[in-house]
Protein backbone atom coordinates (compact mmCIF):
# COMPACT_ATOMS: atom_id res chain seq x y z
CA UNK A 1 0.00 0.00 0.00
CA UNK A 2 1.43 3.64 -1.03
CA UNK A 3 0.75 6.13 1.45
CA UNK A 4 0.47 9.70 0.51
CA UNK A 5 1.32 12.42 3.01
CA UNK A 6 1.28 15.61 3.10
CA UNK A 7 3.14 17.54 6.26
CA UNK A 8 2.49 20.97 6.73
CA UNK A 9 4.97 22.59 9.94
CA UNK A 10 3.43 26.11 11.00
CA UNK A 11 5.60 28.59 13.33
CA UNK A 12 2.44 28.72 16.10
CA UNK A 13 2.81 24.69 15.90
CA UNK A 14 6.37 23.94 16.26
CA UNK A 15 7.11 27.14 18.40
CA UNK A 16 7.41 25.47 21.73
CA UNK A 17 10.27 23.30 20.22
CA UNK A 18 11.78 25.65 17.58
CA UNK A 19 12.46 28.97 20.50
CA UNK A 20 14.17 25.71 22.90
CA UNK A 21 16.97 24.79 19.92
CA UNK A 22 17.45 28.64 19.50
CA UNK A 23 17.90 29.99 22.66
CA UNK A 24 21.43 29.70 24.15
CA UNK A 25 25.08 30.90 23.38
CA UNK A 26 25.49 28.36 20.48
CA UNK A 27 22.61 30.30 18.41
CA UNK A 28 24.84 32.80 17.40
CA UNK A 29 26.17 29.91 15.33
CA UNK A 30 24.66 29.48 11.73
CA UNK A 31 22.23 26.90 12.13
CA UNK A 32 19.26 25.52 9.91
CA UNK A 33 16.02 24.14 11.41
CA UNK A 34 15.15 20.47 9.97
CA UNK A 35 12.16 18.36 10.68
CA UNK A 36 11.27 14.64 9.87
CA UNK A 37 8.30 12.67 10.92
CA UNK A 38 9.06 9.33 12.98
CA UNK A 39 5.81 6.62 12.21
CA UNK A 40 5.08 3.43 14.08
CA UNK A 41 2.46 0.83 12.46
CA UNK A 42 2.56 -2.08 9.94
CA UNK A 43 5.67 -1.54 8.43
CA UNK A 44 7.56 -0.75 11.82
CA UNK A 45 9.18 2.06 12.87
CA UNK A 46 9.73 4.36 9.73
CA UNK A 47 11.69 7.47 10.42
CA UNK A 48 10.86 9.83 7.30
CA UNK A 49 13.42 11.68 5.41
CA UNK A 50 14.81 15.06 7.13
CA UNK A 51 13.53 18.08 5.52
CA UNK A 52 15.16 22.01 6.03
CA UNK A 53 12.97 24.95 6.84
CA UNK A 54 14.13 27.61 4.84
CA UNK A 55 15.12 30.59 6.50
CA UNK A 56 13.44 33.61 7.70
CA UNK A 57 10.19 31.60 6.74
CA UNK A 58 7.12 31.02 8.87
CA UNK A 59 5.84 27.86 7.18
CA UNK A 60 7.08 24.63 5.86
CA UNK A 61 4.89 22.18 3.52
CA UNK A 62 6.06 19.33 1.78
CA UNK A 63 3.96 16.22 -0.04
CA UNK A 64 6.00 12.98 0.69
CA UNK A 65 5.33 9.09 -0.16
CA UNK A 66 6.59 6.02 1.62
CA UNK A 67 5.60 2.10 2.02
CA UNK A 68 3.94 2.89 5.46
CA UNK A 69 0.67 0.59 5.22
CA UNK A 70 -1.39 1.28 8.49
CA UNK A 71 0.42 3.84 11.07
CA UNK A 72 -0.55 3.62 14.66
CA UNK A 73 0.96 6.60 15.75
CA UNK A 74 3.92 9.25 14.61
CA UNK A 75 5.40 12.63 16.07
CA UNK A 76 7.87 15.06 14.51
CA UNK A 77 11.37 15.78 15.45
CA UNK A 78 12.63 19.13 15.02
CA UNK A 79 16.40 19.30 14.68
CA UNK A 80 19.01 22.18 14.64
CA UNK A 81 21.61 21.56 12.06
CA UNK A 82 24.78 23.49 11.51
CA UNK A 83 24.33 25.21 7.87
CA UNK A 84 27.80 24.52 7.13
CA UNK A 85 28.57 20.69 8.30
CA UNK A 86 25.51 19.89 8.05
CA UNK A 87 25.68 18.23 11.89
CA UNK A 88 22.45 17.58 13.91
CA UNK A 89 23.47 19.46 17.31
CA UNK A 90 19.99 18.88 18.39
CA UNK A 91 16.77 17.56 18.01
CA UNK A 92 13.07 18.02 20.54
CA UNK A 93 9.91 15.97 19.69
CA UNK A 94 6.60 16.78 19.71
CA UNK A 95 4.31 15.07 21.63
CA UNK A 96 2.98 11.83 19.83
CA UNK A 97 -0.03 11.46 17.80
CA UNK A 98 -2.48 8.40 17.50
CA UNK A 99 -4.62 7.21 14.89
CA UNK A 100 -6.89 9.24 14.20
CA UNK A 101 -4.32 11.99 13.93
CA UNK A 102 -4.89 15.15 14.76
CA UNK A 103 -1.53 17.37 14.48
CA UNK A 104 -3.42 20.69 16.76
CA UNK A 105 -1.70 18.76 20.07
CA UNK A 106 1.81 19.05 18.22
């Protein structure tokens, strides 16, 4: 089965974990924001290919296809990546969602 998905990452969702990665002496750094989607269900755990939030925008969206079958339950990872080596220095997750989902608790 071919699942279609498309994940939309708002700045009033994701700012309780975004302001976290940012605050701190290391923001002065350059850093890019990244975020993947983790899925449990049928086909296992499926972590979901990291995607960049470009800068100095407010809103992310993205269509994306993978062999999922049925998903129980997924949550997001937001990550702050160095711009230059491309490093994951850090990474928060949202809370996790359950079939139904409903992504207003992210």
């Amino acid at each position: 089965m071919r699942l279609r998905s498309s994940l939309v990452a708002t700045a009033a969702a994701l700012a309780t974990i975004v302001v976290p990665l940012l605050a701190g002496p290391a923001a002065a750094a350059s850093y890019v924001i990244g975020i993947r989607l983790i899925t449990n269900g049928a086909a296992g755990h499926k972590v979901w290919a990291m995607r960049t939030v470009p800068s100095g925008r407010t809103t992310a969206s993205w269509s994306t296809y993978l062999q999922a079958g049925w998903i129980d339950n997924a949550y997001f990872e937001v990550c702050k990546i160095g711009a230059t080596s491309g490093v994951i220095a850090r990474c928060e997750s949202s809370s996790v969602m359950n079939n139904p989902f409903d992504d207003s608790s992210m």
